[in-house]
N, C-alpha and C. Protein backbone atom coordinates (compact mmCIF):
# COMPACT_ATOMS: atom_id res chain seq x y z
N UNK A 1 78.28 200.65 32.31
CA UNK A 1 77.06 199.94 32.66
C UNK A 1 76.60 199.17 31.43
N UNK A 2 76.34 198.05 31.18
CA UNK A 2 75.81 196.97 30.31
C UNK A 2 74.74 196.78 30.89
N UNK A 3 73.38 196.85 30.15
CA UNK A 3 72.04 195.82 29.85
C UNK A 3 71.99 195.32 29.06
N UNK A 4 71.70 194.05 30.07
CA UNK A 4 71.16 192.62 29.43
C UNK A 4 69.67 192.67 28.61
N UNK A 5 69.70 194.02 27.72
CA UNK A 5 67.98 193.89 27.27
C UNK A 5 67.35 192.63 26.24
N UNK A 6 68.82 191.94 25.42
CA UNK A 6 68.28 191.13 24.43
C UNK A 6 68.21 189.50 25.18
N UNK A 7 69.23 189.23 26.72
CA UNK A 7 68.86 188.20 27.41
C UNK A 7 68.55 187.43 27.27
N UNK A 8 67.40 187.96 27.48
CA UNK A 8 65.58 186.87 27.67
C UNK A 8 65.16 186.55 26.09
N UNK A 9 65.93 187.66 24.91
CA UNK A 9 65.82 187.01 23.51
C UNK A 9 66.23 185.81 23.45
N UNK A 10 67.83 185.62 23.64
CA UNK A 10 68.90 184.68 23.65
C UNK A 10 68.07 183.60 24.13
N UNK A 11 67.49 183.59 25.44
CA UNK A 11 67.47 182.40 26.19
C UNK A 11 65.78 181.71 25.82
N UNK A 12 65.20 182.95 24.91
CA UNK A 12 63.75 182.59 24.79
C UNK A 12 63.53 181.15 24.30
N UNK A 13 64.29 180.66 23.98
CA UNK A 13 63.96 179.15 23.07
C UNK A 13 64.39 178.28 24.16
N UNK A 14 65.25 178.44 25.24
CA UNK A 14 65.14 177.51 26.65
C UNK A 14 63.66 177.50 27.35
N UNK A 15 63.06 178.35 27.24
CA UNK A 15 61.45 178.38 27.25
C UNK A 15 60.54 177.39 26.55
N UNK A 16 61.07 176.81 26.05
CA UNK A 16 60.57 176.49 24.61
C UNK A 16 59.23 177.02 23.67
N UNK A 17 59.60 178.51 23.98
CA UNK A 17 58.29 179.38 23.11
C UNK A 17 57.89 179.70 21.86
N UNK A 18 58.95 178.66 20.98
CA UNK A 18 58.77 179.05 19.79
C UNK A 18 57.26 178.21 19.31
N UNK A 19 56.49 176.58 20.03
CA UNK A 19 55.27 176.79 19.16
C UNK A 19 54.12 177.78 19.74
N UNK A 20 54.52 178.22 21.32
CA UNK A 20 54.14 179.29 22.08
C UNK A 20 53.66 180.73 20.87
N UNK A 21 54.32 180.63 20.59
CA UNK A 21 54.26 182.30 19.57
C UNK A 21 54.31 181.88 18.38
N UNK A 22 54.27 180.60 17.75
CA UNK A 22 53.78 180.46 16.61
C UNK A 22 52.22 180.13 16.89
N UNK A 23 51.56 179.91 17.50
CA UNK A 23 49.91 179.54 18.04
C UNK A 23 49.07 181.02 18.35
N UNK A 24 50.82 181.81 19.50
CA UNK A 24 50.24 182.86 19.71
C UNK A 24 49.65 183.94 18.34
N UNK A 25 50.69 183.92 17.34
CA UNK A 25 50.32 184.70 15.96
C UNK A 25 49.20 184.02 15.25
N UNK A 26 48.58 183.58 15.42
CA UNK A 26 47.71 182.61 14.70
C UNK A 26 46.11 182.76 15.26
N UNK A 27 46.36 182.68 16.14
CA UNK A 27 44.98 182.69 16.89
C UNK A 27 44.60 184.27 18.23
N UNK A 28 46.03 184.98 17.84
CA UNK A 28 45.97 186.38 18.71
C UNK A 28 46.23 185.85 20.13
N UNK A 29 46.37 184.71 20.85
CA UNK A 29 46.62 185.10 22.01
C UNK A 29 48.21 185.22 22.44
N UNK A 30 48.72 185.92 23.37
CA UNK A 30 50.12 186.02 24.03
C UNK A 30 50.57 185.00 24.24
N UNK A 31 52.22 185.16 24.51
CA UNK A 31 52.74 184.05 24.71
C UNK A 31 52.45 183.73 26.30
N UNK A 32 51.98 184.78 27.12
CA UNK A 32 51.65 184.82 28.82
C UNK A 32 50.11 183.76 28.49
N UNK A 33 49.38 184.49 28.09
CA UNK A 33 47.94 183.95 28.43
C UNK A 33 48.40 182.26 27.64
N UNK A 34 49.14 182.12 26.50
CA UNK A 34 49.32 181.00 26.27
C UNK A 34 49.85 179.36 26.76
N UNK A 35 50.64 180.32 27.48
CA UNK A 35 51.16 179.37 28.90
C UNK A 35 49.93 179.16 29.89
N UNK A 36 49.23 180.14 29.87
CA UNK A 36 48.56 179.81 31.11
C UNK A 36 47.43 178.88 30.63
N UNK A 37 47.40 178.49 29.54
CA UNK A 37 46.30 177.33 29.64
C UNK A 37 47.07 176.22 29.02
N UNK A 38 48.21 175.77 29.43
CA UNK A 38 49.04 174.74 28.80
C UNK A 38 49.01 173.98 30.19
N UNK A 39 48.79 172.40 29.81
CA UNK A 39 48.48 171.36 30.67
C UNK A 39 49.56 171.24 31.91
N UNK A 40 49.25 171.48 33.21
CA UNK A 40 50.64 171.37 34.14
C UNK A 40 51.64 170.78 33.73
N UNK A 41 51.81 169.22 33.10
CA UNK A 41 52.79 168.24 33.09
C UNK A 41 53.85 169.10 32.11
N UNK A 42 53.13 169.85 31.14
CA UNK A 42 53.61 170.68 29.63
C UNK A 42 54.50 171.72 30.38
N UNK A 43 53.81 172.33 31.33
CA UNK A 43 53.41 173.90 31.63
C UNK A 43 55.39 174.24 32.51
N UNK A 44 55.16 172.60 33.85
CA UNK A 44 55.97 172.10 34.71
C UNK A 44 57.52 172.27 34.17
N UNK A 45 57.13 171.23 32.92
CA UNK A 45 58.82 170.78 32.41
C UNK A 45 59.24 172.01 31.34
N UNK A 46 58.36 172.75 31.02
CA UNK A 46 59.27 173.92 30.74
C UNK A 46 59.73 174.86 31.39
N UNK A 47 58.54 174.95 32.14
CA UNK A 47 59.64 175.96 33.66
C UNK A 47 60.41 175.31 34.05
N UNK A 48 60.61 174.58 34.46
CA UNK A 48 62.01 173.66 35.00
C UNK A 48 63.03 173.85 33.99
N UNK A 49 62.85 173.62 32.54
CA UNK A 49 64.28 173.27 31.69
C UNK A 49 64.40 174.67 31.65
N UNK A 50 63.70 175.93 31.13
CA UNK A 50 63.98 177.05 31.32
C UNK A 50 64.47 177.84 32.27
N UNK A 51 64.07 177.76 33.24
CA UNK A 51 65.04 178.05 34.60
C UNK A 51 66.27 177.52 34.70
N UNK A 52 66.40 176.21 34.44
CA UNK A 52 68.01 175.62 34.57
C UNK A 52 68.62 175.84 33.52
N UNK A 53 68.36 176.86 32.54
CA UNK A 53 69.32 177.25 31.27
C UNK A 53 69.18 178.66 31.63
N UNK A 54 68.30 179.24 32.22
CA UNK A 54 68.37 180.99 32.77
C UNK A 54 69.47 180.98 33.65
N UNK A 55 69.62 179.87 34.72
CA UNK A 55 70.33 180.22 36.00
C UNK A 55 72.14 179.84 35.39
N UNK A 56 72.15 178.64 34.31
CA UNK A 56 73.02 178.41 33.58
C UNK A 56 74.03 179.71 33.17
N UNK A 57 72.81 180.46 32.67
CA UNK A 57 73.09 181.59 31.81
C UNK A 57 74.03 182.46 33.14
N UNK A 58 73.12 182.87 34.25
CA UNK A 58 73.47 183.90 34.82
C UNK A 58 74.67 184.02 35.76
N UNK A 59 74.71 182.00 35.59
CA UNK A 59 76.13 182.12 36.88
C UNK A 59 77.24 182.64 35.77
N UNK A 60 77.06 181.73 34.76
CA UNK A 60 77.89 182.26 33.43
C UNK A 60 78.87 183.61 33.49
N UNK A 61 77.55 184.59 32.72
CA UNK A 61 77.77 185.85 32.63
C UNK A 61 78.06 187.02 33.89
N UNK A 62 77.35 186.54 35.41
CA UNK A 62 77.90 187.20 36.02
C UNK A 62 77.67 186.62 38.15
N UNK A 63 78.17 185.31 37.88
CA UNK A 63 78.36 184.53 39.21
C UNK A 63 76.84 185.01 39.93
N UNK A 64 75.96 184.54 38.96
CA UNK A 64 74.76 184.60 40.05
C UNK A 64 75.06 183.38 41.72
N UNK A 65 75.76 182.74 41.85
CA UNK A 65 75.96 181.48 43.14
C UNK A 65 76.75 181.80 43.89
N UNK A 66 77.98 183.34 43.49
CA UNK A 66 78.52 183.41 44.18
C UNK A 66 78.25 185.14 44.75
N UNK A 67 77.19 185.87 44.56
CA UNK A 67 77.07 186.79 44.50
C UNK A 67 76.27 187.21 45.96
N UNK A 68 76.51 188.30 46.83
CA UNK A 68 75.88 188.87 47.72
C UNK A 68 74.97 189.10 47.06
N UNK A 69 73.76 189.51 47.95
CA UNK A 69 72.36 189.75 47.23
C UNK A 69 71.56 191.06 48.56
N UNK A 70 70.71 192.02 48.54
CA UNK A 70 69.67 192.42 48.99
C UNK A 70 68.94 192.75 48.25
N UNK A 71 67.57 193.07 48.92
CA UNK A 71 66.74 192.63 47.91
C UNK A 71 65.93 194.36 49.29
N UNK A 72 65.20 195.29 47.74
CA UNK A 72 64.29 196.26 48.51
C UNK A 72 62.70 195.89 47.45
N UNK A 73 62.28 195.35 48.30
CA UNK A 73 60.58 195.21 48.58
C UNK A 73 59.77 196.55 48.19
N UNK A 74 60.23 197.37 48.93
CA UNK A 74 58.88 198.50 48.40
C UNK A 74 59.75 199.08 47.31
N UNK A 75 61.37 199.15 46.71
CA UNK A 75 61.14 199.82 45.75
C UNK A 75 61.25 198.41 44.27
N UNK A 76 60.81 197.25 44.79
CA UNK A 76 60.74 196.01 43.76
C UNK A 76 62.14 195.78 43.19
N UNK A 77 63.41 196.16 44.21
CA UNK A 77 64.20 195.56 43.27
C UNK A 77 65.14 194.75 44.14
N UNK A 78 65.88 193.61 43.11
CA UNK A 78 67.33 192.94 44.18
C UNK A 78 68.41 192.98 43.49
N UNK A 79 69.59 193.05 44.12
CA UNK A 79 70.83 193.68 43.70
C UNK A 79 71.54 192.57 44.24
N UNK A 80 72.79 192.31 43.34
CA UNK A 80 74.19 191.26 43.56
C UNK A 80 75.14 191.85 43.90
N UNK A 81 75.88 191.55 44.02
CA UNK A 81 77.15 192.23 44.01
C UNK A 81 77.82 190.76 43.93
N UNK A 82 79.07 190.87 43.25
CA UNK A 82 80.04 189.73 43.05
C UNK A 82 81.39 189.65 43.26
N UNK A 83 82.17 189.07 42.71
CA UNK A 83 83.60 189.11 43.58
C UNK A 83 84.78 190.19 42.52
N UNK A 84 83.84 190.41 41.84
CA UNK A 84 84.59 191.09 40.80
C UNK A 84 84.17 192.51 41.11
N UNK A 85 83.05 192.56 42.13
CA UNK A 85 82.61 194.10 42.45
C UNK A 85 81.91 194.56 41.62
N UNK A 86 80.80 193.92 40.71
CA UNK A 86 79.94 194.32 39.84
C UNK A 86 78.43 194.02 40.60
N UNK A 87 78.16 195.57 40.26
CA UNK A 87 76.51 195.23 40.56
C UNK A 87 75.51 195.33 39.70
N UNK A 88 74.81 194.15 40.33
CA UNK A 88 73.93 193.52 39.14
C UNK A 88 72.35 194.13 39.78
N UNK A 89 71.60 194.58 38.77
CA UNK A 89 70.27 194.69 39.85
C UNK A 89 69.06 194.57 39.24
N UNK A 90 68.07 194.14 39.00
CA UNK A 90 66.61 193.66 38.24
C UNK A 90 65.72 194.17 39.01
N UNK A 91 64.31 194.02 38.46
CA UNK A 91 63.34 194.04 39.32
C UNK A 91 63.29 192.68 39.84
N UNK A 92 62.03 192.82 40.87
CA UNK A 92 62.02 191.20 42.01
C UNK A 92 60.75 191.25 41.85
N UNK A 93 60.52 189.65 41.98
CA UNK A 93 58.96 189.70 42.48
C UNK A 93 59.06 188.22 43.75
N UNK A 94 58.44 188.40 44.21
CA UNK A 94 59.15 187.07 45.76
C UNK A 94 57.82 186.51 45.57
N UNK A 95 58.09 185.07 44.96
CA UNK A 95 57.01 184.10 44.94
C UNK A 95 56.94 183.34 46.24
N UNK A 96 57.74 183.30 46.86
CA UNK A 96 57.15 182.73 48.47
C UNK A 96 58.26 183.01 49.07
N UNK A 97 57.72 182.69 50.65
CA UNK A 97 58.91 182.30 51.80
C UNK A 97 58.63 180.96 52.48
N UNK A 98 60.05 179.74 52.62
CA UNK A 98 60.14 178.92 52.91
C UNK A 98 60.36 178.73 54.71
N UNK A 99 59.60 178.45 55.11
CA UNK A 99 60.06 177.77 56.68
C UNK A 99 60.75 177.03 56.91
N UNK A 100 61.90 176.80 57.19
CA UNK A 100 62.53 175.19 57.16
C UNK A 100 62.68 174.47 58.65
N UNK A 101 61.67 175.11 59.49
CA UNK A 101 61.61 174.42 61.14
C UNK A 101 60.64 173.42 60.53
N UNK A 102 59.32 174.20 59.62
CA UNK A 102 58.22 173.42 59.55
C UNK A 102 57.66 172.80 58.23
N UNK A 103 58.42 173.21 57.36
CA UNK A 103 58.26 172.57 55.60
C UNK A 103 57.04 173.72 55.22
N UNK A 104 56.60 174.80 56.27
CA UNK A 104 55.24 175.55 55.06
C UNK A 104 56.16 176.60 54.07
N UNK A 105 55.31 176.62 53.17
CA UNK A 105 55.54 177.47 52.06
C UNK A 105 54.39 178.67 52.25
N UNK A 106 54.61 179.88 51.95
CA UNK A 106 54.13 181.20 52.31
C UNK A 106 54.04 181.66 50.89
N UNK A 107 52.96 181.92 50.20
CA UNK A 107 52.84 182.50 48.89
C UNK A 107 53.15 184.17 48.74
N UNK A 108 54.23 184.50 47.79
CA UNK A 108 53.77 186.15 48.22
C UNK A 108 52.41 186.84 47.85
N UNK A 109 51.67 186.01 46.77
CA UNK A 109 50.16 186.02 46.68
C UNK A 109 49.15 186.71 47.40
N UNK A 110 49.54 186.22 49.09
CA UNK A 110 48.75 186.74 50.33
C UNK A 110 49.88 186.63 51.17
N UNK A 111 50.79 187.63 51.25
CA UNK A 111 52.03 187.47 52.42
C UNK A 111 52.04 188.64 53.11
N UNK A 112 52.27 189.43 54.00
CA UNK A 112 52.14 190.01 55.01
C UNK A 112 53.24 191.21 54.98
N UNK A 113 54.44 190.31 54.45
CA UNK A 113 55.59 191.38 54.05
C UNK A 113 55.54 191.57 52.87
N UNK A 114 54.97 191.34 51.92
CA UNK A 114 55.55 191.08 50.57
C UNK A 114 54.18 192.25 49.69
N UNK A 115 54.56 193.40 49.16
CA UNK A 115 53.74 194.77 48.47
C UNK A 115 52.96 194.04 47.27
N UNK A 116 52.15 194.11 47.20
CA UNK A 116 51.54 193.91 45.84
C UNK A 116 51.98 194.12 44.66
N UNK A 117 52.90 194.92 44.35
CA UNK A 117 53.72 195.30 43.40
C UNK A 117 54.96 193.66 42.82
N UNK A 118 55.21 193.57 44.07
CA UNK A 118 56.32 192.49 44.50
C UNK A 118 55.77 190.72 44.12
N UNK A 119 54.82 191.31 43.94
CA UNK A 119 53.81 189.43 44.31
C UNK A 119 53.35 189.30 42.93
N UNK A 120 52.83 190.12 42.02
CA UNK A 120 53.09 189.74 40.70
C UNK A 120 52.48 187.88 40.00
N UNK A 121 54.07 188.03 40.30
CA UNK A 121 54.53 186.84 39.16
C UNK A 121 53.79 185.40 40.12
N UNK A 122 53.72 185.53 41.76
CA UNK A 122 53.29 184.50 42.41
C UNK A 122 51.68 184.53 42.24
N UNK A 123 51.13 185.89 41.72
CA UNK A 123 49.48 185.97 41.52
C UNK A 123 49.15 185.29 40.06
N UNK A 124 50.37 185.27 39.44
CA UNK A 124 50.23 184.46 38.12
C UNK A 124 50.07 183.05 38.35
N UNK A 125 50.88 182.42 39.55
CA UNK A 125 51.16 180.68 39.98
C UNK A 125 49.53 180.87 40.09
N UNK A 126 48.87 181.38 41.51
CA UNK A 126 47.71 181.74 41.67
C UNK A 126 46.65 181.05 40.96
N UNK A 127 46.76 181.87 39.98
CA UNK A 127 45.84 181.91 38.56
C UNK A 127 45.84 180.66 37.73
N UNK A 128 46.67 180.62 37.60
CA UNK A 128 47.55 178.86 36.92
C UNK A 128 46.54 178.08 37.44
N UNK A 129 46.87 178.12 39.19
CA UNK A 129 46.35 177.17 40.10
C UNK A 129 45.26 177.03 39.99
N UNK A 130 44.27 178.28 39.48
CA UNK A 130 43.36 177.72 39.73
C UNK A 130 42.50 177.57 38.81
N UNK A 131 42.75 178.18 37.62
CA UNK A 131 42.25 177.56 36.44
C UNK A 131 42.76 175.81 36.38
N UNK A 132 43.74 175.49 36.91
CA UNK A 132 43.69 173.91 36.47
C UNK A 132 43.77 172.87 37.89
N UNK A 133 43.18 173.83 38.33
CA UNK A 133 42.42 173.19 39.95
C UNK A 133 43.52 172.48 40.90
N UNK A 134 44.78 173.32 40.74
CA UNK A 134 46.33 172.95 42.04
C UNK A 134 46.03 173.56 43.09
N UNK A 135 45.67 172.65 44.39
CA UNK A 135 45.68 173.10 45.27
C UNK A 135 46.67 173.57 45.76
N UNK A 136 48.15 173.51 45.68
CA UNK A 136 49.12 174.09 46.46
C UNK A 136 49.46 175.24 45.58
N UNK A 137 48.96 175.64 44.38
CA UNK A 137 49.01 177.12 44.14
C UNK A 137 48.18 178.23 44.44
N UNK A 138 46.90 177.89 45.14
CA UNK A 138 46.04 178.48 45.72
C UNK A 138 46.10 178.24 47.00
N UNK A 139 46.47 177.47 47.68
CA UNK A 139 46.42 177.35 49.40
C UNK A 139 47.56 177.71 50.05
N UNK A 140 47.24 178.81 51.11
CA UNK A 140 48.56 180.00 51.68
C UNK A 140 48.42 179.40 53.09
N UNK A 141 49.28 179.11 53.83
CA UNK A 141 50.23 178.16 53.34
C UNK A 141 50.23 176.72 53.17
N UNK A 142 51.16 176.31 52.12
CA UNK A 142 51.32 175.14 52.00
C UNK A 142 52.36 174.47 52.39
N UNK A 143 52.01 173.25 52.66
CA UNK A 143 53.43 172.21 53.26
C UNK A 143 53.40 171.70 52.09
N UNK A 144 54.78 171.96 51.33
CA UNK A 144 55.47 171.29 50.55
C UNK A 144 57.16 171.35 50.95
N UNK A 145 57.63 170.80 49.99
CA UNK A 145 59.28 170.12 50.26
C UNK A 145 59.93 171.34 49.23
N UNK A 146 61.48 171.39 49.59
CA UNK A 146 62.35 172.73 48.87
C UNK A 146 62.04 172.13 47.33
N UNK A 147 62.08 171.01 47.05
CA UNK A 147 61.88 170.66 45.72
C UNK A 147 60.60 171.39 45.45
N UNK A 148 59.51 171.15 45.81
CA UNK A 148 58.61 171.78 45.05
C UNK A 148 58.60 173.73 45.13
N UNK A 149 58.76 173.63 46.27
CA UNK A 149 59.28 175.56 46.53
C UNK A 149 59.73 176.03 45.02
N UNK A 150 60.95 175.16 44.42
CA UNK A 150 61.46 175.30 43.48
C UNK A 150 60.85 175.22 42.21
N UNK A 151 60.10 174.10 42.05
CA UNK A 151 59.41 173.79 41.02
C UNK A 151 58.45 175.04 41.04
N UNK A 152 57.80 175.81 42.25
CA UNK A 152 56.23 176.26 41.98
C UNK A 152 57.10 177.78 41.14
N UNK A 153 58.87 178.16 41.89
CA UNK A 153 58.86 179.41 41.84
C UNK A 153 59.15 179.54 40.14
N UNK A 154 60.25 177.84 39.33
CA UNK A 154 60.17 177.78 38.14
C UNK A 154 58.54 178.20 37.26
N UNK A 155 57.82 177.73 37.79
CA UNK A 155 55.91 178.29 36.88
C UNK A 155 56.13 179.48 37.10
N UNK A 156 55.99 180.73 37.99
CA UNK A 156 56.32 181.60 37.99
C UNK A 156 56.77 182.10 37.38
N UNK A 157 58.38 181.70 37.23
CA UNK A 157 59.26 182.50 36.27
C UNK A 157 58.73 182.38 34.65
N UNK A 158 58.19 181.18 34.87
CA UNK A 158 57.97 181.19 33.45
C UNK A 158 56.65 181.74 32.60
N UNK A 159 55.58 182.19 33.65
CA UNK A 159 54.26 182.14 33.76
C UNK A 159 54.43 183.97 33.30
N UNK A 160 55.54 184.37 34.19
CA UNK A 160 55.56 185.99 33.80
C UNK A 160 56.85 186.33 33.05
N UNK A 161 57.38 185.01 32.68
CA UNK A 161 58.86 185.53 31.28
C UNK A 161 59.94 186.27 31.82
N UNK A 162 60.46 185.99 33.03
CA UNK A 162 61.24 186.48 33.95
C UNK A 162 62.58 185.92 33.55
N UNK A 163 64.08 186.38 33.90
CA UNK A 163 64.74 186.19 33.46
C UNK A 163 65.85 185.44 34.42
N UNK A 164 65.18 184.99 35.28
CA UNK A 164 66.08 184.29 36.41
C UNK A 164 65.37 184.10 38.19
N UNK A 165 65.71 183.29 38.67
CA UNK A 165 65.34 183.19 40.03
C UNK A 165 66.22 183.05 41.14
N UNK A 166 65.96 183.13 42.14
CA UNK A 166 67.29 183.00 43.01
C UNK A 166 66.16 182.69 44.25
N UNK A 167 67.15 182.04 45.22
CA UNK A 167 66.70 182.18 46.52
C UNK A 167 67.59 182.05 47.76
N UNK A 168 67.24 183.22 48.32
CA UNK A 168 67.98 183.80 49.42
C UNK A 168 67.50 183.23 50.86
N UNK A 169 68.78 183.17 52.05
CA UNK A 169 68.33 182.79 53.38
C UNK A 169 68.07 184.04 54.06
N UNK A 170 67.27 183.64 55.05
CA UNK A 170 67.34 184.96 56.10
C UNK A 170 67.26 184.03 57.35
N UNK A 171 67.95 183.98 58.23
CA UNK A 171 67.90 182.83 59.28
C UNK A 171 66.87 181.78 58.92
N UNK A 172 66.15 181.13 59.10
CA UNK A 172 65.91 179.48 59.37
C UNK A 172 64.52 180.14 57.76
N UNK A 173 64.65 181.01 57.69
CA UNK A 173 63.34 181.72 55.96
C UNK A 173 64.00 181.26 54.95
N UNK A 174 63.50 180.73 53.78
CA UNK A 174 64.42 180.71 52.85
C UNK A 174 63.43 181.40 51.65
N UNK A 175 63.67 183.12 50.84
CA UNK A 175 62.93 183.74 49.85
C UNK A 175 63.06 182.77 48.69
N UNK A 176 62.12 182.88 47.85
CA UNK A 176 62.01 182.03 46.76
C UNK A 176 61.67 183.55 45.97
N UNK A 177 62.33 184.03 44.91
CA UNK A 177 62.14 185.16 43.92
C UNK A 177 62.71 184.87 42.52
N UNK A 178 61.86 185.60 41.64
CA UNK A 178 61.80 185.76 40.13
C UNK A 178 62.85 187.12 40.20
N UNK A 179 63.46 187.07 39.14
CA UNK A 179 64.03 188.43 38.46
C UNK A 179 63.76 189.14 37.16
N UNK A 180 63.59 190.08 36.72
CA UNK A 180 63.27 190.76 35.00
C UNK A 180 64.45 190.69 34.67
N UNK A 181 64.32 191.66 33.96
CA UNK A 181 66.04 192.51 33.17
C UNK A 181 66.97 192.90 33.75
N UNK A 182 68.28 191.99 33.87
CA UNK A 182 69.56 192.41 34.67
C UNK A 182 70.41 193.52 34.16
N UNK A 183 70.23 194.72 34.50
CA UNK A 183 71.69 195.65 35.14
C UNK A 183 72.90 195.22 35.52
N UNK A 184 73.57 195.60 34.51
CA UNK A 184 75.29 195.50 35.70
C UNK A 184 76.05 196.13 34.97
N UNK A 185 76.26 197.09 36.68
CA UNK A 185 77.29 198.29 36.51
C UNK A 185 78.64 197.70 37.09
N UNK A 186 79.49 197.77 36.02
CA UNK A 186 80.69 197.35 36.37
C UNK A 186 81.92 198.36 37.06
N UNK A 187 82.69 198.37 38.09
CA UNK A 187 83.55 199.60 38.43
C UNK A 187 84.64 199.84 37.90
C-alpha cells in the first residue's frame, strides 16, 4: 500500500500558493481563508490551472480516465480501481449533480442525497459566493453549461486544497466531486 501524503506538497505550487503563504505568514491568515478573499478573476484561473496539473498528475501516477470509480456517501469516500487492479481511494466531497436533459446544476451545499459531511468543499464555493456576491454559487439550482459545472467544482477544489476532482455518470446525472489524499493499494 503507498500514500500519496506529500502529493498535494509536490503539486502545491500548481496552486500557485506560494504568494498565498508568503501573505499567509505575514499577516496570520491561512492559505484557505486566503483564497477566500482573492478576487474571482485571481481566485478562477488558479483553480483551473491547478486542477489541470492535479488531474495531469493523477492520470499520470495512477490512470485516474481510465479507472472504475464508486463512490460511498455516508462513509465520505470514492474508490478507483484501474486496469492494473490497483485501488485507489480518498475521501469525497460531491460539489454538485449535473442534469443533462435540462442544463441545472444541483449544489451539494443543499442536495437531498448528498450528507453534510460530503458537501464540505461545495459549502466553501457557497461562501466564496457570497462574500463576492456570485449568484450561481449561492443559487440551488442553477442553469449553467458542463463548462462552468467544471469551473465552479475547480473553486472548490481549490477553496478546500483538495487533491483532485473527477466526475462520474449515473444515467442522464453527471457527479461533479473533489478528492483529499489518495490511497493505493496495489495487489
Amino acid at each position: 500500500m503507498a500514500t500519496f501524503r506529500h502529493l498535494s506538497a509536490i503539486l502545491a505550487a500548481s496552486f500557485l500558493v506560494a504568494p498565498a503563504t508568503a501573505q499567509s505568514q505575514d499577516d496570520g491568515m491561512s492559505v484557505a481563508e486566503e483564497r477566500m478573499t482573492q478576487a474571482p478573476h485571481i481566485a478562477f484561473a488558479r483553480a483551473k490551472s491547478g486542477l489541470e496539473t492535479l488531474t495531469a498528475a493523477n492520470h499520470q501516477t495512477w490512470d485516474l480516465g481510465g479507472a472504475d470509480w464508486s463512490v460511498d456517501l455516508d462513509e465520505g469516500v470514492i474508490e478507483f480501481q484501474n486496469s492494473k487492479r490497483w485501488l485507489i481511494s480518498a475521501p469525497v466531497q460531491v460539489i454538485g449533480t449535473y442534469d443533462t436533459r435540462d442544463g441545472s446544476f444541483m449544489w451539494g451545499w443543499d442536495h437531498p442525497s448528498v450528507p453534510g459531511h460530503s458537501a464540505r468543499a461545495a459549502q466553501l464555493a457557497f461562501d466564496y459566493g457570497k462574500r463576492h456576491e456570485l449568484a450561481d454559487l449561492t443559487t440551488n439550482p442553477v442553469e449553467i453549461g458542463e463548462d462552468e459545472a467544471w469551473a465552479y467544482t475547480a473553486l472548490a477544489a481549490y477553496l478546500s486544497e483538495s487533491n483532485g476532482a473527477y466526475r462520474g455518470a449515473m444515467g442522464t446525472t453527471l457527479v461533479y466531486m473533489t478528492f483529499g489524499e489518495v490511497t493505493i493499494t496495489k495487489p
